[in-house]
C-alpha atoms as a PDB file:
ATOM      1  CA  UNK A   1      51.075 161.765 176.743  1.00  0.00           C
ATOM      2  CA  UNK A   2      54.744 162.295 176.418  1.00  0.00           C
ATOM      3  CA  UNK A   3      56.418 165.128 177.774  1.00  0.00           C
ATOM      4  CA  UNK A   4      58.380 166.158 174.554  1.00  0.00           C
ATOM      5  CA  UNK A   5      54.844 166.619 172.821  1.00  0.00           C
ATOM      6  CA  UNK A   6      53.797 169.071 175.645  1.00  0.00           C
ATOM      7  CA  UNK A   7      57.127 170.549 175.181  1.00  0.00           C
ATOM      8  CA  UNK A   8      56.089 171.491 171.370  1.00  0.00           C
ATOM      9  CA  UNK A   9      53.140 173.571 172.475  1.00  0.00           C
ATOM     10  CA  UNK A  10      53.426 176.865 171.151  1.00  0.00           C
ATOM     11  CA  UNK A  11      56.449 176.727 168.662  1.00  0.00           C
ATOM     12  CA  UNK A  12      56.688 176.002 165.237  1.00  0.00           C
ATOM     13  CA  UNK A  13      56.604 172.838 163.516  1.00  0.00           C
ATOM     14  CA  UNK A  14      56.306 170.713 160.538  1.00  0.00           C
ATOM     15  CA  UNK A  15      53.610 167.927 161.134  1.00  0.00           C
ATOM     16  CA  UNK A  16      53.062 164.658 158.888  1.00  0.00           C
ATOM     17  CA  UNK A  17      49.812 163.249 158.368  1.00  0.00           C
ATOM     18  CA  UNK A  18      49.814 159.459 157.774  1.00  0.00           C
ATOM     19  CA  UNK A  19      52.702 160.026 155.809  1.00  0.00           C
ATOM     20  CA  UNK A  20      51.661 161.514 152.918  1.00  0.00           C
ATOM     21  CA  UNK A  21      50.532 165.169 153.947  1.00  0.00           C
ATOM     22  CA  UNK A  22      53.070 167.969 155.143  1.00  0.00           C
ATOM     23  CA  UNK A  23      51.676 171.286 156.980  1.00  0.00           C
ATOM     24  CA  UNK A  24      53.917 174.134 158.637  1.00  0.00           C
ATOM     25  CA  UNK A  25      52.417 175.872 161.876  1.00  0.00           C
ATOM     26  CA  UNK A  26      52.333 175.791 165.549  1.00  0.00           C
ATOM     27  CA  UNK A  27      51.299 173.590 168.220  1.00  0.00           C
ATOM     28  CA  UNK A  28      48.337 175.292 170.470  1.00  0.00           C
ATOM     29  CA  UNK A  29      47.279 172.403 172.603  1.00  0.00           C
ATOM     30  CA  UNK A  30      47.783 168.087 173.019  1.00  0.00           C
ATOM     31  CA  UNK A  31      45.935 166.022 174.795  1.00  0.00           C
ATOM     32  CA  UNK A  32      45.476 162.131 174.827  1.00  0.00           C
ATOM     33  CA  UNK A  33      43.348 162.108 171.560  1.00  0.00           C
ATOM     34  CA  UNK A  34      43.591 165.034 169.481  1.00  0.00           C
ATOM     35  CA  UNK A  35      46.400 167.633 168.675  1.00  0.00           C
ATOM     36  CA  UNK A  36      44.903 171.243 167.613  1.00  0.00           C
ATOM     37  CA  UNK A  37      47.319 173.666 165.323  1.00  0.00           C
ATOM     38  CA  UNK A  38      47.123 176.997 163.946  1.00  0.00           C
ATOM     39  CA  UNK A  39      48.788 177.120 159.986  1.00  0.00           C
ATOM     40  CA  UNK A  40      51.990 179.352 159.382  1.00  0.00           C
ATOM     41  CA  UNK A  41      50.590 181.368 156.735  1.00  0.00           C
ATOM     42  CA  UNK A  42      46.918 181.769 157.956  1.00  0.00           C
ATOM     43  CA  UNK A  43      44.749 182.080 161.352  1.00  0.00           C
ATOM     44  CA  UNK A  44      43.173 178.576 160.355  1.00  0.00           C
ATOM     45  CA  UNK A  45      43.059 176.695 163.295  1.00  0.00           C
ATOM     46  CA  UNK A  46      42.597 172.612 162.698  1.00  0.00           C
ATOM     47  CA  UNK A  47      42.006 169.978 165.217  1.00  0.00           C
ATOM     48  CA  UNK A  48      43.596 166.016 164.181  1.00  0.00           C
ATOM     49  CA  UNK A  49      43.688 163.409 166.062  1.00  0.00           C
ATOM     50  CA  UNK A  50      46.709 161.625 167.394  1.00  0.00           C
ATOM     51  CA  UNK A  51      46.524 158.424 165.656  1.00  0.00           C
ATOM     52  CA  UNK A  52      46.589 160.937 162.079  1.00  0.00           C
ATOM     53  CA  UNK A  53      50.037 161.967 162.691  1.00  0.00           C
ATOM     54  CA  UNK A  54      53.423 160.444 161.515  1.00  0.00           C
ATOM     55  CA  UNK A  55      55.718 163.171 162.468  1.00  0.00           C
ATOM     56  CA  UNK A  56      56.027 166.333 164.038  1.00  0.00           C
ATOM     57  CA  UNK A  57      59.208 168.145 163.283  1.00  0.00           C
ATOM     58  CA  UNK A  58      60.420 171.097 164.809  1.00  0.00           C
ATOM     59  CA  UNK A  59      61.442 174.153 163.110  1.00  0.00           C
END
């Protein structure tokens, strides 16, 4: 796992699914497989795996 992934954990960010989907929220944890993130506008927590996601931008 790269270091400037862990460095993302706990700030906001927009994140890319597969290239077509765009969601704003934060980072709560990484690991190898999966990356779980809480939405800006909601308590929603969702869990995606790596593989998922094209981009992860910071904001």
């Amino acid at each position: 796992m790269s270091k400037l992934l862990l460095d993302m954990v706990g700030k906001e960010c927009k994140i890319t699914f597969l290239g077509i989907n765009e969601i704003k929220g934060s980072i709560i944890s990484v690991d190898d497989d999966w990356i779980k993130f809480k939405y800006a506008k909601s308590s929603k927590v969702k869990i995606v795996k790596t593989c998922f996601v094209s981009s992860i931008l910071e904001l």
